[in-house]
C-alpha atoms as a PDB file:
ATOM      1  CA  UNK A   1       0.000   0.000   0.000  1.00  0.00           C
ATOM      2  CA  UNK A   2       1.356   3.731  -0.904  1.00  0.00           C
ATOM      3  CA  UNK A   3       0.049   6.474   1.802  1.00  0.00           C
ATOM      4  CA  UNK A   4       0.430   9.792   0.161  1.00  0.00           C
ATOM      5  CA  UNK A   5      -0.220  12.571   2.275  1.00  0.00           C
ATOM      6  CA  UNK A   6       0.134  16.148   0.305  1.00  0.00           C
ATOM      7  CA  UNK A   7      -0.719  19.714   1.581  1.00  0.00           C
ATOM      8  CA  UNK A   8      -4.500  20.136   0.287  1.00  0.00           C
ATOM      9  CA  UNK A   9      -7.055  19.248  -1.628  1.00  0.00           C
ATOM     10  CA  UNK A  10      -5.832  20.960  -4.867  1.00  0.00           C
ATOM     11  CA  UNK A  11      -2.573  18.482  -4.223  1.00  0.00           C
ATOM     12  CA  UNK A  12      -4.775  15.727  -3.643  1.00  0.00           C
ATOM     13  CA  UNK A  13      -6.395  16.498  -7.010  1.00  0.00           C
ATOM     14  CA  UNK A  14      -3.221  16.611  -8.813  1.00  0.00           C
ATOM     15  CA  UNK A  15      -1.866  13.235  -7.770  1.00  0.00           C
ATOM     16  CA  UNK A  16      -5.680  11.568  -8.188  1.00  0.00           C
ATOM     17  CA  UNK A  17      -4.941  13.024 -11.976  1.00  0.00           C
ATOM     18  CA  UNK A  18      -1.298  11.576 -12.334  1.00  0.00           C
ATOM     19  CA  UNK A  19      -1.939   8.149 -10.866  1.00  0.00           C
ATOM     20  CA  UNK A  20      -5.377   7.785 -12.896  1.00  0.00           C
ATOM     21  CA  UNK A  21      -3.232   9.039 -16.525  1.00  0.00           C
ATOM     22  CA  UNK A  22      -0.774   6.573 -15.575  1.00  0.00           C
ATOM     23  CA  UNK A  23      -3.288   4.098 -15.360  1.00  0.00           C
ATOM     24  CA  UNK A  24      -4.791   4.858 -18.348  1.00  0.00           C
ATOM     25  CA  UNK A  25      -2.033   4.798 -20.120  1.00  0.00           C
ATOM     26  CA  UNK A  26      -0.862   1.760 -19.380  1.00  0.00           C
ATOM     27  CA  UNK A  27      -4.371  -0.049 -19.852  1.00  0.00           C
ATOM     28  CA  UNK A  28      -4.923   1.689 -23.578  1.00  0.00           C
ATOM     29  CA  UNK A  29      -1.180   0.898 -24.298  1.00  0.00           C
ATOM     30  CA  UNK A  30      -1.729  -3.030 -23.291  1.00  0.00           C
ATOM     31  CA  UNK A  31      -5.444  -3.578 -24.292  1.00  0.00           C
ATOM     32  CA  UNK A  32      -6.507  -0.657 -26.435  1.00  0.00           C
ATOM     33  CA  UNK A  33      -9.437   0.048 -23.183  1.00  0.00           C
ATOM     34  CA  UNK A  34      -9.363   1.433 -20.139  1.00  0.00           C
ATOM     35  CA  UNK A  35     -11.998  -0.046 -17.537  1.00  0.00           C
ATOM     36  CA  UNK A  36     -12.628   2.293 -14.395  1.00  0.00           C
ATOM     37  CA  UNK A  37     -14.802   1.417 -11.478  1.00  0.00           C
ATOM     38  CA  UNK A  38     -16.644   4.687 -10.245  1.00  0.00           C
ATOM     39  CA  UNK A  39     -17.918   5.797  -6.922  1.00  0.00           C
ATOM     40  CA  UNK A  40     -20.345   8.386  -6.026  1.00  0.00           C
ATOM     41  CA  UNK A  41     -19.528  11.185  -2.775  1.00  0.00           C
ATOM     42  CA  UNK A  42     -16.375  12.731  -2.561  1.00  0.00           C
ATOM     43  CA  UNK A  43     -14.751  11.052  -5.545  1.00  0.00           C
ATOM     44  CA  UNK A  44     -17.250  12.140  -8.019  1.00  0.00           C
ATOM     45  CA  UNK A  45     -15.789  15.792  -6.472  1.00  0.00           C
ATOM     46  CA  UNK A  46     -12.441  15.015  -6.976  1.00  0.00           C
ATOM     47  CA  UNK A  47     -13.043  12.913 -10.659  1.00  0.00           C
ATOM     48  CA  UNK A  48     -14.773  16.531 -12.375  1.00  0.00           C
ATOM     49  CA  UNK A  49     -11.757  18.291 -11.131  1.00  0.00           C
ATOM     50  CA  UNK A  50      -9.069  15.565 -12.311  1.00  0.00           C
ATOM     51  CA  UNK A  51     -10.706  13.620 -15.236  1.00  0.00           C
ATOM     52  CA  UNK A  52     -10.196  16.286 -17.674  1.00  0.00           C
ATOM     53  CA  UNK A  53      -6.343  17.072 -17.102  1.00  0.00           C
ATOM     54  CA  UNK A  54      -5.633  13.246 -17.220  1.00  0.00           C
ATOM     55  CA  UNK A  55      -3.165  12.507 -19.743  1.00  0.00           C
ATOM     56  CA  UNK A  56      -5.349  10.087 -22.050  1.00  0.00           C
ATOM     57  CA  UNK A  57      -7.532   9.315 -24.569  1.00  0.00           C
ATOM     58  CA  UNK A  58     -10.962   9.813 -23.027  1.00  0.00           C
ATOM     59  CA  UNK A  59     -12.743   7.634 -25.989  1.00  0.00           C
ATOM     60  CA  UNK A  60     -10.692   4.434 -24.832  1.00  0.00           C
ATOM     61  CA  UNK A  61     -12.690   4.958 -21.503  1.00  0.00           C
ATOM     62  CA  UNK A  62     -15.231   2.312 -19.913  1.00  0.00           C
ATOM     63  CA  UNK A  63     -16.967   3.013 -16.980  1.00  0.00           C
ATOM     64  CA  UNK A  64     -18.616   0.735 -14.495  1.00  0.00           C
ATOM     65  CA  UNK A  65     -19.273   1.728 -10.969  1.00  0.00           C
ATOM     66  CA  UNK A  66     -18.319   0.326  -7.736  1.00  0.00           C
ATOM     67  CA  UNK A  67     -21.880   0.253  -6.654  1.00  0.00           C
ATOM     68  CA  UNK A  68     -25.334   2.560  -7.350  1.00  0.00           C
ATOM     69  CA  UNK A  69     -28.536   2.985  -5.651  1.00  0.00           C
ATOM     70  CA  UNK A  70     -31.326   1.430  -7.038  1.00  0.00           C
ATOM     71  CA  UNK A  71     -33.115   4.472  -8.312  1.00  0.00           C
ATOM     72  CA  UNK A  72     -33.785   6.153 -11.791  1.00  0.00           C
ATOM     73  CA  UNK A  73     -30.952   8.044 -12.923  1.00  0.00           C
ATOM     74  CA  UNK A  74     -33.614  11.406 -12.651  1.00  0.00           C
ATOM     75  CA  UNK A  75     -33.331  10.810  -8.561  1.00  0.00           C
ATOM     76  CA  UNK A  76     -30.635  13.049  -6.435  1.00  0.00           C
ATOM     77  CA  UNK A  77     -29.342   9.793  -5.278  1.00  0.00           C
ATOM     78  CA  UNK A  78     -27.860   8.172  -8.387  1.00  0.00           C
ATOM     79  CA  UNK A  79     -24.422   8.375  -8.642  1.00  0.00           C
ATOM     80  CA  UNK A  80     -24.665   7.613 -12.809  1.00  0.00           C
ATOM     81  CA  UNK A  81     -27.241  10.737 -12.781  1.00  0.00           C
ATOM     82  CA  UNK A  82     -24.534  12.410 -11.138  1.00  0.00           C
ATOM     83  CA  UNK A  83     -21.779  11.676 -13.172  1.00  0.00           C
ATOM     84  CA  UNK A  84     -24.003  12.525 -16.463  1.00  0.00           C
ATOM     85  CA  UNK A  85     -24.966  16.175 -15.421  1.00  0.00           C
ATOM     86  CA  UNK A  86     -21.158  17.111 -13.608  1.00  0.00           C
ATOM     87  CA  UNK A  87     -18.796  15.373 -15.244  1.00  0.00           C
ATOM     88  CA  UNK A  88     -19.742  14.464 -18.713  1.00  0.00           C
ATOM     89  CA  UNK A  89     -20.286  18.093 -19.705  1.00  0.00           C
ATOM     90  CA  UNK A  90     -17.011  18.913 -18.577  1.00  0.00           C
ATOM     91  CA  UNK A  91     -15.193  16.212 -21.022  1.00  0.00           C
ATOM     92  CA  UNK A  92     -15.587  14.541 -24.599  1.00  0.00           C
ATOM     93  CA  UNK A  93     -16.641  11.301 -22.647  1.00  0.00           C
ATOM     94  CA  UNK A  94     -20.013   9.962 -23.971  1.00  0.00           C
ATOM     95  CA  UNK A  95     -23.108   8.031 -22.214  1.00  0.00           C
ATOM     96  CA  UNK A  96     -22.416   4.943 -24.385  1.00  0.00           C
ATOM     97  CA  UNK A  97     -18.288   5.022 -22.467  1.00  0.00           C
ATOM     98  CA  UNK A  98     -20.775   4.526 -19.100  1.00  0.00           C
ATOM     99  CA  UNK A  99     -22.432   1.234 -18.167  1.00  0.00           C
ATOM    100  CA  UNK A 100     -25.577   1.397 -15.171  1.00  0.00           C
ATOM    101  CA  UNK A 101     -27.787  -0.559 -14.141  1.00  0.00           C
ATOM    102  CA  UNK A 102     -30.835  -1.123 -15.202  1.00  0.00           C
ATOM    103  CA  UNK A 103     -33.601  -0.152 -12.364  1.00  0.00           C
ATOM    104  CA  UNK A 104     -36.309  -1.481 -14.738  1.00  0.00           C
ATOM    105  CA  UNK A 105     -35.607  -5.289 -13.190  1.00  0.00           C
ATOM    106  CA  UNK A 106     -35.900  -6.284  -9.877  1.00  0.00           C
ATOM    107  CA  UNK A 107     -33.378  -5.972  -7.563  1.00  0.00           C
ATOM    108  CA  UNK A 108     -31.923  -9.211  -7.408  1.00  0.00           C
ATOM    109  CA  UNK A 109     -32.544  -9.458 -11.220  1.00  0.00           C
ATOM    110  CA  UNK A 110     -30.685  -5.813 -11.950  1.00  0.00           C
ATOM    111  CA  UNK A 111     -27.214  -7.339  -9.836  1.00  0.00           C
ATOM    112  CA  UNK A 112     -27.037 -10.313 -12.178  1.00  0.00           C
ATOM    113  CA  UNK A 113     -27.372  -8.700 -15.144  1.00  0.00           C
ATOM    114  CA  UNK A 114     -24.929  -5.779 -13.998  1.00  0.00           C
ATOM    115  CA  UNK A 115     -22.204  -8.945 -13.319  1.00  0.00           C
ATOM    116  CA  UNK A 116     -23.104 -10.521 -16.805  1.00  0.00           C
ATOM    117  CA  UNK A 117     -22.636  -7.257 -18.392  1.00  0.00           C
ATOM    118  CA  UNK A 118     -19.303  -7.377 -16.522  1.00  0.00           C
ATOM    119  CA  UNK A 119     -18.365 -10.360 -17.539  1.00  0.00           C
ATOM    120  CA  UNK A 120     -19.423  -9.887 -21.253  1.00  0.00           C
ATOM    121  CA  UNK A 121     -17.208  -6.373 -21.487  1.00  0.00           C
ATOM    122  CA  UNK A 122     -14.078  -8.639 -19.640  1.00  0.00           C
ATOM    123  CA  UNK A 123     -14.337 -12.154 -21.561  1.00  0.00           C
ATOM    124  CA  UNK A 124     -12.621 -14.970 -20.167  1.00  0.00           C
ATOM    125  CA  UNK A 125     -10.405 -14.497 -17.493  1.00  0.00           C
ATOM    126  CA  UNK A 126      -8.137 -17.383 -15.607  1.00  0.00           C
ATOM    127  CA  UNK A 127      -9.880 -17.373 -12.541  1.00  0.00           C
ATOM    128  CA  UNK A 128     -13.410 -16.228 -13.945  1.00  0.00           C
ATOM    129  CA  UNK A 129     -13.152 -12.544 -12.218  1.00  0.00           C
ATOM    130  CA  UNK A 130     -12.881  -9.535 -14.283  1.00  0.00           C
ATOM    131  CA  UNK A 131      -9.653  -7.866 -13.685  1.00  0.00           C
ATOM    132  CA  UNK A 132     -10.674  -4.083 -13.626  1.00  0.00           C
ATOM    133  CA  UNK A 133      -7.426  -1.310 -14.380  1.00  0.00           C
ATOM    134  CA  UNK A 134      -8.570   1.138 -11.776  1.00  0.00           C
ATOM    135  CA  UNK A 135     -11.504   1.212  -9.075  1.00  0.00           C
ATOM    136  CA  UNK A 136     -11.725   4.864  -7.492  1.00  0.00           C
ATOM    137  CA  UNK A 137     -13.153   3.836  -4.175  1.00  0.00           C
ATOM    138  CA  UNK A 138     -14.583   6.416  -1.428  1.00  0.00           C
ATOM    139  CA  UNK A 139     -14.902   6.035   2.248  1.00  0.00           C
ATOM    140  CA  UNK A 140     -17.532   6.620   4.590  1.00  0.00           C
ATOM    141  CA  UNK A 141     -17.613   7.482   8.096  1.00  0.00           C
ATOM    142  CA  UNK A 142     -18.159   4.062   9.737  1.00  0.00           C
ATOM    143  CA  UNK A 143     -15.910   2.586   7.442  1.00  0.00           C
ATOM    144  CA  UNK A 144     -17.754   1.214   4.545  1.00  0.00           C
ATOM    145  CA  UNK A 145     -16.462   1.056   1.034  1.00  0.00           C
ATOM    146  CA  UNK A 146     -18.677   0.727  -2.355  1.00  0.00           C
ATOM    147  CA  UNK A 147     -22.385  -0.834  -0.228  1.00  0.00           C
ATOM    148  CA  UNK A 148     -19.876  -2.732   1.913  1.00  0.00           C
ATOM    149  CA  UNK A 149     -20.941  -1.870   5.291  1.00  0.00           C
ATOM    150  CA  UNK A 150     -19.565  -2.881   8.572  1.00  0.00           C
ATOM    151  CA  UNK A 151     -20.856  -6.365  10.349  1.00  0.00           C
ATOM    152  CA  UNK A 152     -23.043  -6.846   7.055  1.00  0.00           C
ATOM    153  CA  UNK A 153     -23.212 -10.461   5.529  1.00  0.00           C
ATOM    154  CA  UNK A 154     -22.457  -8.933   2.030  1.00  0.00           C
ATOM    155  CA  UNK A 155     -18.547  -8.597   3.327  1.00  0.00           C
ATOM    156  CA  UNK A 156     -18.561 -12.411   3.376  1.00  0.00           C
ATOM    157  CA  UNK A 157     -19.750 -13.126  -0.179  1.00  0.00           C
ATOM    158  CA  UNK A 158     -17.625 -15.086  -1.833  1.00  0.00           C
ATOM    159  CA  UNK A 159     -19.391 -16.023  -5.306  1.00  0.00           C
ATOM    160  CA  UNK A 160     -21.420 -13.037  -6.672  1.00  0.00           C
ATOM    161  CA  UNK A 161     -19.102 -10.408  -7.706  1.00  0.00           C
ATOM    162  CA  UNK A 162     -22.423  -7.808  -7.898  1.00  0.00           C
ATOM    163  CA  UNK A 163     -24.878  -8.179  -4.802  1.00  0.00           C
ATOM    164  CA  UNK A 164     -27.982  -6.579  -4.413  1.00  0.00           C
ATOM    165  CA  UNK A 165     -28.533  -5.150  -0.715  1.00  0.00           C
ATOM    166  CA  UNK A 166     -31.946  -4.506   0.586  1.00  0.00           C
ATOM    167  CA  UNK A 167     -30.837  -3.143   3.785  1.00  0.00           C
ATOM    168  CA  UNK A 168     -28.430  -1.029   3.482  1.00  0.00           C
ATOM    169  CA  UNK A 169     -28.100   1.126   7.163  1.00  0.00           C
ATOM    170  CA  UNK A 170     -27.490   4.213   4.708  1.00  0.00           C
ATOM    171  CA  UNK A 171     -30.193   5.564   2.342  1.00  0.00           C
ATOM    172  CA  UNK A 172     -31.500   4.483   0.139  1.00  0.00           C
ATOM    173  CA  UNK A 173     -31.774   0.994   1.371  1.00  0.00           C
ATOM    174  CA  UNK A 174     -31.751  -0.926  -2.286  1.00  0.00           C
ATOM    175  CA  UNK A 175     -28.110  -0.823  -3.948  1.00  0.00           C
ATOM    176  CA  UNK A 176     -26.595  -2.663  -5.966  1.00  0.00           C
ATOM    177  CA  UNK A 177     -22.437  -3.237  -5.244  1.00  0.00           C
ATOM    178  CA  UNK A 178     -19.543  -4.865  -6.339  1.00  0.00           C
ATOM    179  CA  UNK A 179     -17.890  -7.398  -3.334  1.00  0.00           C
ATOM    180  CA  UNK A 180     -14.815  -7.999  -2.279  1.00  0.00           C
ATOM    181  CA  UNK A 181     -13.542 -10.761  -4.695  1.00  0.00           C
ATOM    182  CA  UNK A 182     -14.357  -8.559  -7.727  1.00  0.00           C
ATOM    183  CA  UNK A 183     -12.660  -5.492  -5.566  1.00  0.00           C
ATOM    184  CA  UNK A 184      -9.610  -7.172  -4.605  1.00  0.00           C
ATOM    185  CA  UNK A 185      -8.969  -8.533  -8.595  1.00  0.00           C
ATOM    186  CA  UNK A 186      -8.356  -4.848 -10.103  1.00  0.00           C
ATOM    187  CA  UNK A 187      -4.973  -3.669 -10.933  1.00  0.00           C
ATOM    188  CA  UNK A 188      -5.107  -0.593  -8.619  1.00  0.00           C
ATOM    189  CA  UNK A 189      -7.773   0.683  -5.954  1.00  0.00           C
ATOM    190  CA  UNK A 190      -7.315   4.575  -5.125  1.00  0.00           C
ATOM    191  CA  UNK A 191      -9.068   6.223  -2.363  1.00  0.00           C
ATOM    192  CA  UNK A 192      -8.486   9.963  -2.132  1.00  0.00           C
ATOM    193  CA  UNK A 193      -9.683  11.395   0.708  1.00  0.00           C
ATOM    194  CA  UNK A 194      -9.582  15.276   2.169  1.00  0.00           C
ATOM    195  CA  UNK A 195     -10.511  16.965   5.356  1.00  0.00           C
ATOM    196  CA  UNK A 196     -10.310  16.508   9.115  1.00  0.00           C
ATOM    197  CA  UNK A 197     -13.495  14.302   9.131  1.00  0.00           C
ATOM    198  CA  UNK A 198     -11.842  11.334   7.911  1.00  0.00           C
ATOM    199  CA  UNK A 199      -8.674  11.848  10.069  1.00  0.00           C
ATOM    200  CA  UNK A 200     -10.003   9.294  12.912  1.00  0.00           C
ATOM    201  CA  UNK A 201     -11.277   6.798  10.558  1.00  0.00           C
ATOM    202  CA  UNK A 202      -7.856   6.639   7.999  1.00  0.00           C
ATOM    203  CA  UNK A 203      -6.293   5.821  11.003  1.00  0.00           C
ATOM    204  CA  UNK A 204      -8.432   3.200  12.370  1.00  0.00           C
ATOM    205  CA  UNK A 205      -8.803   1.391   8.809  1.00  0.00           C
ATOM    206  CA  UNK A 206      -4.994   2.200   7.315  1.00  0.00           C
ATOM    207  CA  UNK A 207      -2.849   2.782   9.932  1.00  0.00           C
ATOM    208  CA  UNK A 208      -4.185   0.613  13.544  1.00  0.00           C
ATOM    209  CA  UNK A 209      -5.535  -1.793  10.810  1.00  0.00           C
ATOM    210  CA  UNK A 210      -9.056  -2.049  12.573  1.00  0.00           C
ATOM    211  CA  UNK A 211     -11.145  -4.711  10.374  1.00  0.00           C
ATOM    212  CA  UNK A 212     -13.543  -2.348   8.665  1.00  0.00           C
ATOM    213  CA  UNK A 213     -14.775  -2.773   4.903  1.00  0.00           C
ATOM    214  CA  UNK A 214     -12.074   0.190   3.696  1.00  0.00           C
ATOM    215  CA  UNK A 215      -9.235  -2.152   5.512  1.00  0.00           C
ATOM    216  CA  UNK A 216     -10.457  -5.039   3.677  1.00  0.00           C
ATOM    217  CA  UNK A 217      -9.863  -3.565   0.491  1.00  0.00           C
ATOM    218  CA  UNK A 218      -6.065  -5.346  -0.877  1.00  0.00           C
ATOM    219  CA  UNK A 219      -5.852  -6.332  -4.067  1.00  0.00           C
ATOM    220  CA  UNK A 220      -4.091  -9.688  -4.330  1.00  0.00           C
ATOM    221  CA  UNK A 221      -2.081  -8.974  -7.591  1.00  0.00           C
ATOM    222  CA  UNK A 222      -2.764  -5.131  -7.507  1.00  0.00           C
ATOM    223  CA  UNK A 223      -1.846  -1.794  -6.510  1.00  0.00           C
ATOM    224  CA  UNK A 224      -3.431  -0.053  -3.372  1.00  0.00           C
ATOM    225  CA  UNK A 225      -3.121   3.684  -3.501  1.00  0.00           C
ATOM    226  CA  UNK A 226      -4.398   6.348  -0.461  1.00  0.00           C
ATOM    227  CA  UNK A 227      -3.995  10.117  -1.125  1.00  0.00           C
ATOM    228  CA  UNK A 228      -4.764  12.467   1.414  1.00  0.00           C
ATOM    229  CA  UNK A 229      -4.539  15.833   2.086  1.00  0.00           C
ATOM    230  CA  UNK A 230      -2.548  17.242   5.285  1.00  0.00           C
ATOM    231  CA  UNK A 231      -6.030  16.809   7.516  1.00  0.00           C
ATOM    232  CA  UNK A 232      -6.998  13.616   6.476  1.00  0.00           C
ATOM    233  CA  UNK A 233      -3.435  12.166   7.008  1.00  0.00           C
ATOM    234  CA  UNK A 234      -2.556  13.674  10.398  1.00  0.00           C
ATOM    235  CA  UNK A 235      -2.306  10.741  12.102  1.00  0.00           C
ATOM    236  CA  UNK A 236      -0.661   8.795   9.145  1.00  0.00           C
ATOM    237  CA  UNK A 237       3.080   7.868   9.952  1.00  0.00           C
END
């Protein structure tokens, strides 16, 4: 794992840029694509304020995300609705670069076809799990990453690599989210994080190694990346 800790969030910003062109790069240069796992929050933030320095070709962009409420893309909460009013406008990436979900099956019904879409854009793989470039991952305040919450039986899932959850403790309850052994398969996971708010829980998750979702997050053949800015990373040695 590589702790960064720069002065602020513009700094933050700037390294989230470098690390996701170098990324890129690499990806388009090996494959001709570059698959990206999105997450909604703070990264979405960061991503309108990074994505269009990065040093790539936007058009060899595909775009999947980490997890998504299960609401229409119209509603507040969806993190695709998001992305297409405050980040697309800002770049020459198009809707058709972006994969959602599709609300109009049940919920259950919308995770499987989200991980057969998955595995259609991937192909085979050696051990049958996509093997994403980059997953841009947030943190919450308990701990969670993607719908991964804390003392939730999704965190023990071991064959879907999209779950539905019903319950999620945060609003809205019905998500959709990738787990851990689709997570823990990418190339590189970044979290960039800013602010004195996440000071107590960085160091409980990436420093005193407390077993929260965010700690749980290592990819096995992969690259895990944590850029913060001076508050976030004041108790990071």
């Amino acid at each position: 794992m590589s702790k960064i800790v720069v002065a602020n969030e513009s700094q933050v910003i700037e390294r989230l840029t470098s690390e996701i062109s170098k990324c890129a790069q690499q990806a388009i240069a090996n494959n001709g694509v570059f698959r990206v796992g999105l997450s909604g929050g703070s990264v979405l933030n960061f991503l309108c304020k990074a994505v269009p320095h990065t040093n790539s070709d936007l058009s060899k962009w595909k775009l999947f995300f980490c997890d998504e409420r299960y609401v229409d893309e119209t509603d507040p909460e969806s993190t695709y609705g998001a992305y297409k009013s405050k980040l697309v406008p800002q770049t020459n990436l198009q809707l058709q670069q972006f994969v959602p979900i599709n609300i109009g099956l049940p919920l259950d019904e919308c995770a499987a076809e989200y991980e057969r879409k998955l595995r259609k854009e991937f192909g085979r793989s050696t051990d049958g799990i996509p093997e994403f470039d980059l997953l841009l991952l947030g943190m919450g305040p308990d701990g969670h990453t993607c719908s991964l919450f804390p003392n939730h039986a999704l965190l023990k899932e071991k064959t879907l690599l999209i779950a539905p959850i019903a319950d999620s403790p945060k609003p809205p309850p019905q998500r959709v989210t990738m787990t851990f052994p689709l997570i823990n398969n990418a190339k590189c996971c970044i979290f960039a994080m800013c602010g004195s708010g996440k000071a107590e829980m960085v160091k409980r998750v990436f420093e005193d190694k407390e077993d929260l979702p965010a700690g749980r997050v290592l990819p096995k053949n992969g690259e895990l990346i944590v850029i913060l800015d001076a508050e976030a990373g004041k108790y990071v040695q």
